[in-house]
Every structure is written in C-alpha cells, then in structure tokens.
Protein backbone atom coordinates (compact mmCIF):
# COMPACT_ATOMS: atom_id res chain seq x y z
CA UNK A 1 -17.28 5.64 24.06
CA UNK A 2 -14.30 7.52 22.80
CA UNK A 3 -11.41 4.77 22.45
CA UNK A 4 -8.79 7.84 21.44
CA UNK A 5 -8.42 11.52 21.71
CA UNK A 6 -5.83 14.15 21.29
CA UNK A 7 -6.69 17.33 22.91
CA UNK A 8 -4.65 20.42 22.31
CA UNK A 9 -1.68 19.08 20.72
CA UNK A 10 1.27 21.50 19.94
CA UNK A 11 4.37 19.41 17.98
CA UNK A 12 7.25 19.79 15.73
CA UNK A 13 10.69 18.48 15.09
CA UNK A 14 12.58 21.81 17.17
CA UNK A 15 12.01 23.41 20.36
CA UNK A 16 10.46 26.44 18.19
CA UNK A 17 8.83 24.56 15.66
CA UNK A 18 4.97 23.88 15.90
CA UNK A 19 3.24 22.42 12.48
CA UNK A 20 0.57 21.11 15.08
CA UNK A 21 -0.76 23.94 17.26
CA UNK A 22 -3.48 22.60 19.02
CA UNK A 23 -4.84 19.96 17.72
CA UNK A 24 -8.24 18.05 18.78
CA UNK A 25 -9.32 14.73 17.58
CA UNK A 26 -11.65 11.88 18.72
CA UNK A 27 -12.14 8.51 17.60
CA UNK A 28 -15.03 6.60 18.89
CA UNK A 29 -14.89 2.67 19.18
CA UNK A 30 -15.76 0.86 16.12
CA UNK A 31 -15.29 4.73 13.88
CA UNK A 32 -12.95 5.31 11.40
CA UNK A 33 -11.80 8.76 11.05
CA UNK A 34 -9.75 10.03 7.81
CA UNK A 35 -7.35 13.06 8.14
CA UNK A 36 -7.21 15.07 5.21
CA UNK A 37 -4.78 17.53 4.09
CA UNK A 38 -2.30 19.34 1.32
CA UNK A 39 0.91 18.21 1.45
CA UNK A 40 2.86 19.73 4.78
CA UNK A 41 -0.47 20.08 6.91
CA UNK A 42 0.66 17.95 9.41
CA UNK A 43 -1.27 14.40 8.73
CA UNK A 44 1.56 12.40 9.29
CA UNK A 45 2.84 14.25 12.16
CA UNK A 46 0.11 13.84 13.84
CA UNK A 47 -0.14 10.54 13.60
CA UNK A 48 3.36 9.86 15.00
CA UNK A 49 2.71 11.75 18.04
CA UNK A 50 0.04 9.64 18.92
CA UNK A 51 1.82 6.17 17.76
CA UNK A 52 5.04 7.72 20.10
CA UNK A 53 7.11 8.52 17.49
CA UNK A 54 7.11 12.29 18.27
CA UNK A 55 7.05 13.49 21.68
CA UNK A 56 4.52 16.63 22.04
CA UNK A 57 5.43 20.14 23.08
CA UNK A 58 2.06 20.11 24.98
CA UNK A 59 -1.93 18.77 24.87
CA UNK A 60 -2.51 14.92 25.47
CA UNK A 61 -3.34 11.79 23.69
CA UNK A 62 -5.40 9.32 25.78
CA UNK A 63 -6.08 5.51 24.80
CA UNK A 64 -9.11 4.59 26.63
CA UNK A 65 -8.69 7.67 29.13
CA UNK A 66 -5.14 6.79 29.70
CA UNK A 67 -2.43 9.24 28.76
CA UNK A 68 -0.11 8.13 26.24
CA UNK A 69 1.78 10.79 25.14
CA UNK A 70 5.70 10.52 25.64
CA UNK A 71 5.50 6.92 26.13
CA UNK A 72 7.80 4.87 24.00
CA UNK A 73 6.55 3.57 20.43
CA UNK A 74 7.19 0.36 21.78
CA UNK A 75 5.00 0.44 24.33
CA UNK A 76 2.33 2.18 22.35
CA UNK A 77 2.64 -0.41 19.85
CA UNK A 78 1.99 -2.86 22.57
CA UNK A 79 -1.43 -1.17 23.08
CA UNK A 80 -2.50 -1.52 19.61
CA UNK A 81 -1.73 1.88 18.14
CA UNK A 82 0.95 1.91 15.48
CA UNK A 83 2.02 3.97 12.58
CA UNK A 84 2.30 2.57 9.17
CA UNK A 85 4.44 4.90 6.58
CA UNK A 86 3.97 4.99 3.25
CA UNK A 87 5.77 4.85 -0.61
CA UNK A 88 9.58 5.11 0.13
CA UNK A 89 9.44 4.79 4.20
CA UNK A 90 8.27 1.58 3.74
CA UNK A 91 11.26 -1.55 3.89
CA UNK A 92 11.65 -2.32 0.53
CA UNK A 93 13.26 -5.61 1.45
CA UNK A 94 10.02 -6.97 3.08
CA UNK A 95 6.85 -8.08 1.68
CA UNK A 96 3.45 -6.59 1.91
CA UNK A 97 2.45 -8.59 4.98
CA UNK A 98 5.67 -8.06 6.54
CA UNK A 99 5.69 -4.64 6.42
CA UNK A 100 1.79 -4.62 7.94
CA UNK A 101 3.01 -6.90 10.65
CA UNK A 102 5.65 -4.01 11.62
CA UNK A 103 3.19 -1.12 11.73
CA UNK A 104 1.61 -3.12 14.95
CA UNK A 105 0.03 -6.07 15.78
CA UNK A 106 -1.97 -7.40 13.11
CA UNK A 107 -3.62 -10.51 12.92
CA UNK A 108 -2.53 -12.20 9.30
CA UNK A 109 -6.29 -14.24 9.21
CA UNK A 110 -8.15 -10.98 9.30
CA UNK A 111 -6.39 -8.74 6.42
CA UNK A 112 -9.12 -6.58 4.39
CA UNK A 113 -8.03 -4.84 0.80
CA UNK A 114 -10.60 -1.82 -0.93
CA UNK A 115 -10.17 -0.31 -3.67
CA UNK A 116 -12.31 1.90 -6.34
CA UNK A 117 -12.08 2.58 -10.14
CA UNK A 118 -8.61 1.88 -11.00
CA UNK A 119 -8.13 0.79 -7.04
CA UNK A 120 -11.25 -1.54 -7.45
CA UNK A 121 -9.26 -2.98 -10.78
CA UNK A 122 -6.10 -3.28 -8.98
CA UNK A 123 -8.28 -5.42 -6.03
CA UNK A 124 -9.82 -7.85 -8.08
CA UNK A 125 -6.42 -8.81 -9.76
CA UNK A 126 -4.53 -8.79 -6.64
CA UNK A 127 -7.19 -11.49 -5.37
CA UNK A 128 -6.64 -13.85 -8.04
CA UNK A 129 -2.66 -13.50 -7.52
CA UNK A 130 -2.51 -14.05 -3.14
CA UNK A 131 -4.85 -15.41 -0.54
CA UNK A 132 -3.37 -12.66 1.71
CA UNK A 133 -6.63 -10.78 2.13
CA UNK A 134 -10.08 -12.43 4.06
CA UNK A 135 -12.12 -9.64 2.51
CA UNK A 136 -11.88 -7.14 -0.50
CA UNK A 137 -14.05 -4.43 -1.80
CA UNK A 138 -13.88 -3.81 -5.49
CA UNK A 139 -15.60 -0.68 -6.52
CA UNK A 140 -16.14 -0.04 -10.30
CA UNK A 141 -13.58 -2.37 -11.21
CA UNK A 142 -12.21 -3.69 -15.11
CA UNK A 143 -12.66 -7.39 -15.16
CA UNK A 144 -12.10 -8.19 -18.46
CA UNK A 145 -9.95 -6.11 -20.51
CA UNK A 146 -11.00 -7.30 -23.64
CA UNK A 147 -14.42 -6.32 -23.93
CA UNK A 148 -13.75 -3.23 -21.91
CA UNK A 149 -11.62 -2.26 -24.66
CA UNK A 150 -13.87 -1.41 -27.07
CA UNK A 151 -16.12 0.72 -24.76
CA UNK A 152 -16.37 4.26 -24.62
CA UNK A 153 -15.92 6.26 -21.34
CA UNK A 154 -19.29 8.04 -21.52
CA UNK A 155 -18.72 10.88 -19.16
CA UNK A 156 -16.20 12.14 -21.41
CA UNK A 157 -17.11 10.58 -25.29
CA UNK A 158 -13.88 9.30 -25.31
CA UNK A 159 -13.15 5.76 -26.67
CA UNK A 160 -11.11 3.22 -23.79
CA UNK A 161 -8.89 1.93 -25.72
CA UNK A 162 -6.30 4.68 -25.00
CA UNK A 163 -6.19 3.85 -21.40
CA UNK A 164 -5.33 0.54 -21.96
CA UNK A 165 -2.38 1.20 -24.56
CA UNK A 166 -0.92 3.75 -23.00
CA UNK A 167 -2.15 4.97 -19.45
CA UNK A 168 -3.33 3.66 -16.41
CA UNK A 169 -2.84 -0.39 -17.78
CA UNK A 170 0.48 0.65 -19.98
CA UNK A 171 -0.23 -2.98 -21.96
CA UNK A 172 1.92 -0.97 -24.74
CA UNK A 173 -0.03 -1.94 -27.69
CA UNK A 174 -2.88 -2.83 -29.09
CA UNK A 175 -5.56 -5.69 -28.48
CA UNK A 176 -4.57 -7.62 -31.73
CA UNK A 177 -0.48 -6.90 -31.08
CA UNK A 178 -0.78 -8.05 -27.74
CA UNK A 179 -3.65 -10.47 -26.59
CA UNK A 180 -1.92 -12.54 -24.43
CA UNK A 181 -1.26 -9.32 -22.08
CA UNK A 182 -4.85 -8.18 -21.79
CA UNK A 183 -5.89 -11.74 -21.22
CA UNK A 184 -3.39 -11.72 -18.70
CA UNK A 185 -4.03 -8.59 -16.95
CA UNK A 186 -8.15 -9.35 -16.70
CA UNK A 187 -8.89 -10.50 -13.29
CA UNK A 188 -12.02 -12.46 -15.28
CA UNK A 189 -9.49 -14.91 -16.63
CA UNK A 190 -7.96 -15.57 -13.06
CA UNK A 191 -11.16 -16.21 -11.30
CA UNK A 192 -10.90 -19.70 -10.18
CA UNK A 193 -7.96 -18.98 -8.50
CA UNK A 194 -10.03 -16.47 -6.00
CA UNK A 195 -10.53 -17.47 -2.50
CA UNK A 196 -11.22 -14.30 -0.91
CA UNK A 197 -14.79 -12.82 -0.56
CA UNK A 198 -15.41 -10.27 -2.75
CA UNK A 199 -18.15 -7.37 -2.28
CA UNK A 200 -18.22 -4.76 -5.40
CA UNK A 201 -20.47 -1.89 -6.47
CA UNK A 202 -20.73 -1.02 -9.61
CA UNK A 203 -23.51 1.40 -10.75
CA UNK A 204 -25.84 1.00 -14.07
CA UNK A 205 -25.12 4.79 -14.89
CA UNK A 206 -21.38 4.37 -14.76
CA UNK A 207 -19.82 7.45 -16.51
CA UNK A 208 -16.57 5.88 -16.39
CA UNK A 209 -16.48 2.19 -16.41
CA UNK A 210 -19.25 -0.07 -18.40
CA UNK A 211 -21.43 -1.36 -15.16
CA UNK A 212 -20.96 -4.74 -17.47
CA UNK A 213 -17.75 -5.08 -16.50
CA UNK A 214 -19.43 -5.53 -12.59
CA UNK A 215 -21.53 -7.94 -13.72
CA UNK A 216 -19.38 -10.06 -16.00
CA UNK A 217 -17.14 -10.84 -12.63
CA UNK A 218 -19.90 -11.41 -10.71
CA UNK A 219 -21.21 -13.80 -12.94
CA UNK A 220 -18.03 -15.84 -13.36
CA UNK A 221 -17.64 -16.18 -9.31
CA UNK A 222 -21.34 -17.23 -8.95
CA UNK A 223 -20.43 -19.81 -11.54
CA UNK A 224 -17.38 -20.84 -9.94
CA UNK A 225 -19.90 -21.04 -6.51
CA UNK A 226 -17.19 -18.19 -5.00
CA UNK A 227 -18.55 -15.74 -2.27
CA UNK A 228 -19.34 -12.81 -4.01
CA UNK A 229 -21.75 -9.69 -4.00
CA UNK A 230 -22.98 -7.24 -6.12
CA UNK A 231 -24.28 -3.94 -5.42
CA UNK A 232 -25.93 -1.84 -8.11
CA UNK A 233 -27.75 1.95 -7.30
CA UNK A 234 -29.73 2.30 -10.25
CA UNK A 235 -29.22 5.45 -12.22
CA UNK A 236 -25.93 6.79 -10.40
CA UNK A 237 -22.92 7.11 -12.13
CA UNK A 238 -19.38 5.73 -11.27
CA UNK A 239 -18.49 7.35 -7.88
CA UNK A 240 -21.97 7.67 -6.02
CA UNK A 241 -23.98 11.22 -6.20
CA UNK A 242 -26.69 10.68 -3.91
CA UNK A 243 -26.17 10.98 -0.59
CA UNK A 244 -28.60 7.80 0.65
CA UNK A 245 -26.43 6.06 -1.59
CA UNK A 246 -22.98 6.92 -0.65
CA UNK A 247 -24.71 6.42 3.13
CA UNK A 248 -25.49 2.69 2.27
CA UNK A 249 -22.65 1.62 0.36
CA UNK A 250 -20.58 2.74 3.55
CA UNK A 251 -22.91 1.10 6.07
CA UNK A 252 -22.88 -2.31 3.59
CA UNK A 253 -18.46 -2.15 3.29
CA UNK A 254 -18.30 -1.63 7.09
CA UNK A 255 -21.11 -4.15 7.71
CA UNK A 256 -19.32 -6.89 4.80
CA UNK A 257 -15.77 -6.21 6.94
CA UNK A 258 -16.65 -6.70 10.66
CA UNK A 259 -18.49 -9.61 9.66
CA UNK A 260 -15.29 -11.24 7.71
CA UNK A 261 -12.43 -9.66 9.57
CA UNK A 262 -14.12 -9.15 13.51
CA UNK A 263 -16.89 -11.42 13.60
CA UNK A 264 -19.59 -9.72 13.80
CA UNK A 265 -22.90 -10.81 12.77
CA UNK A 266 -23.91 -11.69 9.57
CA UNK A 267 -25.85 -8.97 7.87
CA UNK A 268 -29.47 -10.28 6.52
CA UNK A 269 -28.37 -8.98 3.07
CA UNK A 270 -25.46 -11.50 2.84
CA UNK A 271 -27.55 -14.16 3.66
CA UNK A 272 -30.52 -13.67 1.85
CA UNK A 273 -29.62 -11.21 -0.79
CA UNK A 274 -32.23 -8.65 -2.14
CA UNK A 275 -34.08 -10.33 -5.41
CA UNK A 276 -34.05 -8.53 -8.47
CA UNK A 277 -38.14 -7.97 -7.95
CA UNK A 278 -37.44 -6.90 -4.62
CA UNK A 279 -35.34 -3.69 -5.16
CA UNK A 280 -35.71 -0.74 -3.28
CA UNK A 281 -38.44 -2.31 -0.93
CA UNK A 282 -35.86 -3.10 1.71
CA UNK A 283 -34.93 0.81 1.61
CA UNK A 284 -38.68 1.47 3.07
CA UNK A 285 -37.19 -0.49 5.97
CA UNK A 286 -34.24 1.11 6.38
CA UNK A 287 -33.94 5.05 5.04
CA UNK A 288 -30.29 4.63 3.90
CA UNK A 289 -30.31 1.69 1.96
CA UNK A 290 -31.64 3.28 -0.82
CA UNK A 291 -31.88 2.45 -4.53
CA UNK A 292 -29.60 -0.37 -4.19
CA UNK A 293 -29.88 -3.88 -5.78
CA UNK A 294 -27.70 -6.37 -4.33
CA UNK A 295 -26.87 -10.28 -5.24
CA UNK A 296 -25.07 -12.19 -3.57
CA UNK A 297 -23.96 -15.78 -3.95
CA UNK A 298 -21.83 -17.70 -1.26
C-alpha cells in the first residue's frame, strides 16, 4: 500500500522559479526511500513541500490518499510527516534528542543510530557515552585504537597509524606521546558502560579496517553478557561487493530495527544465531542470506 506519494510536483521559492518540475515519488508502508542528488538538485526542497514547509506551484502530495499539500507544517507534523534539517539549520542551543523531538513526533524509547567505517566507529563510541539510542548498527567499526594502530590499510599498503595522528581521529600524536587519548577514544575500553543492542558487520576481507577489530568488540560484549551480534561475509572486503550480500545485510539491519524500535517479531537469527559449523547452510533456505556468519549473544 503506498503510505505517500507526490505526483507531478512543480516548486520553488518565486512565482517563476521551478527547481522541482514535476516530480513523482512513492513510498510504500514499511519502505525507506533515499533521495540522492548534487548539491542544488532539489532534495531538500522536496522534502519541505511535502512536510508543508513550501507550498507547491502544482502536482499533489497524498498521506494515505489524502491530499496534503498547502496544509500547514503544523498540521502535517500532526500526521507524522516532518522535516529534520541538517549541519547549521539545526538549533544549536538544543541537544540531539531535542532537536529530533522538533522534526516531529518521535518516540524517545524507540531511537535507532547506524553508522559504517568511520560512521560505524563514531556508533560504537557514542553507545558507551548515552543510553539515548534502543538500537545501533556499527558497520566496520575501530574498537580499539591501540591495536588498530599498528595495522596496515590493505587496500591501499598504507600503514594506519597516520589516520590516527593526524586525520579522521586527530589524537595529535603518537601512541607512546599520547596513550591515555587512544585508550580514551576506543569504544573497547568503554564497553561496560553499553546498554544499547548492538548489531555490526564486519567482513574477513576488510580492505580498510582489520575484521579483528569486529571481533575484539564483539568479544568484550559477549563477555560483559551485552546484546550483541556479529555478522561476517566471508571473503568480501570492507563495504560489501556482492550483491546477495549487500541484499542480506539490508534485510538483517531492517529486520534487527523493527524488532527493537517497532516490535516486530523476533528474527530466528537473533534468537538462535547461525553456529560457526553452520555457515552458509541457512542461505540454501533463504537465497539472500548468503555467505554470512552471524553470532549473536543476548
């Protein structure tokens, strides 16, 4: 059933000025649907004509095959569509959550964070810090920047320790300047603080980030006897390449969130697991779970 459409859209900020000119879009129940664009395409407005906050020049937006356009955002809002800005249109006085609350009507127990690579890095740490979240997806993700430190990043030869100095961490010096700060900065070393449950993927052919990393966190939460679950497709690298795997990954996040955040169903993977012995005998069940080991521990 198609929960929202937009159906020949024409908008702009002047009588004469159209940066939408007939736009279509549908969004089924339970989908989600990315818009993707360069810079001035029109994402954003877009997305304010349908959360109210731009009035169309013509075409329609329906909500459950009611017309919406030209209604106040208010009343939108009061719907369940809202618009949350980004960077700099965001209140810089309010918190996270606050500023989530004002894009709509959000419910503050069922908050979901995912992130991959240097995202999935920045999830795991933000879990030890709050108990914000109910569910978080950390793909590829650092856990312990000390032994990541001495790795090498194999798609491109180049030792880590750069990126840890100087780029994407910015510590500012080295491991034996500066311990403290990469002990700080590991989400490994924060781990009994984390409430939330965590889902990651990290693959055993990571080009980017040693798959250890994955495993070291997992580790330390089944230790700690904290939900956790790790997914592994043997022989791809760190952002999936095969398309039964970048199929199942999507199918396990969306099937790990509805279960935390809507309450769905609990999938028979996050009950049960798939033993190490067992791996890839489940995808002759299913055709896009495939190559994927997953443990679990709750």
């Amino acid at each position: 059933m198609t929960l929202l459409a937009v159906e020949g859209v024409v908008a702009g900020y002047s009588p004469t000025d159209e940066i939408l000119k007939g736009v279509d879009l549908a969004v089924d129940a339970g989908e989600i649907v990315s818009v993707i664009g360069p810079n001035g395409a029109g994402k954003s407005t877009l997305l304010k004509v349908v959360a109210g906050l731009l009035r169309p020049h013509r075409g329609r937006v329906r909500l459950r095959d009611a017309a919406i356009q030209g209604r106040p955002a208010r009343e939108i809002s009061a719907l369940g569509v809202a618009f949350v800005p980004q960077e700099q249109n965001v209140f810089a006085s309010m918190t996270v959550r606050e500023n989530l609350e004002m894009g709509g009507y959000v419910d503050p127990k069922a908050l979901g964070i995912q992130g991959h690579s240097w995202g999935g890095y920045q999830t795991a740490f933000l879990i030890t810090q709050t108990h914000l979240f109910s569910a978080a997806m950390a793909g590829a993700p650092v856990a312990n920047m000390t032994s990541a430190y001495g790795g090498i990043r194999w798609g491109s030869g180049l030792a880590r320790a750069f990126q840890y100095e100087h780029t994407q961490s910015r510590i500012g010096c080295s491991i034996w300047q500066c311990t403290t700060r990469y002990l700080e900065n590991s989400p490994l070393f924060w781990a009994d603080r984390i409430t939330t449950p965590l889902l990651m993927m990290h693959n055993d052919a990571d080009d980017a980030v040693p798959w250890y990393q994955g495993i070291e966190m997992f580790v330390a939460l089944r230790r700690l006897n904290k939900e956790v679950y790790l997914i592994d497709y043997n022989n791809d690298v760190h952002n999936p390449t095969k398309r039964a795997n970048q199929k199942d990954i999507a199918m396990r996040m969306q099937q790990f969130f509805d279960y935390h955040l809507r309450g769905y169903p609990e999938p028979d993977w996050m009950i049960h697991g798939i033993p190490y012995q067992m791996k890839g005998r489940d995808q002759l069940r299913t055709p896009v779970q495939a190559g994927a080991t997953v443990g679990s521990q709750k």
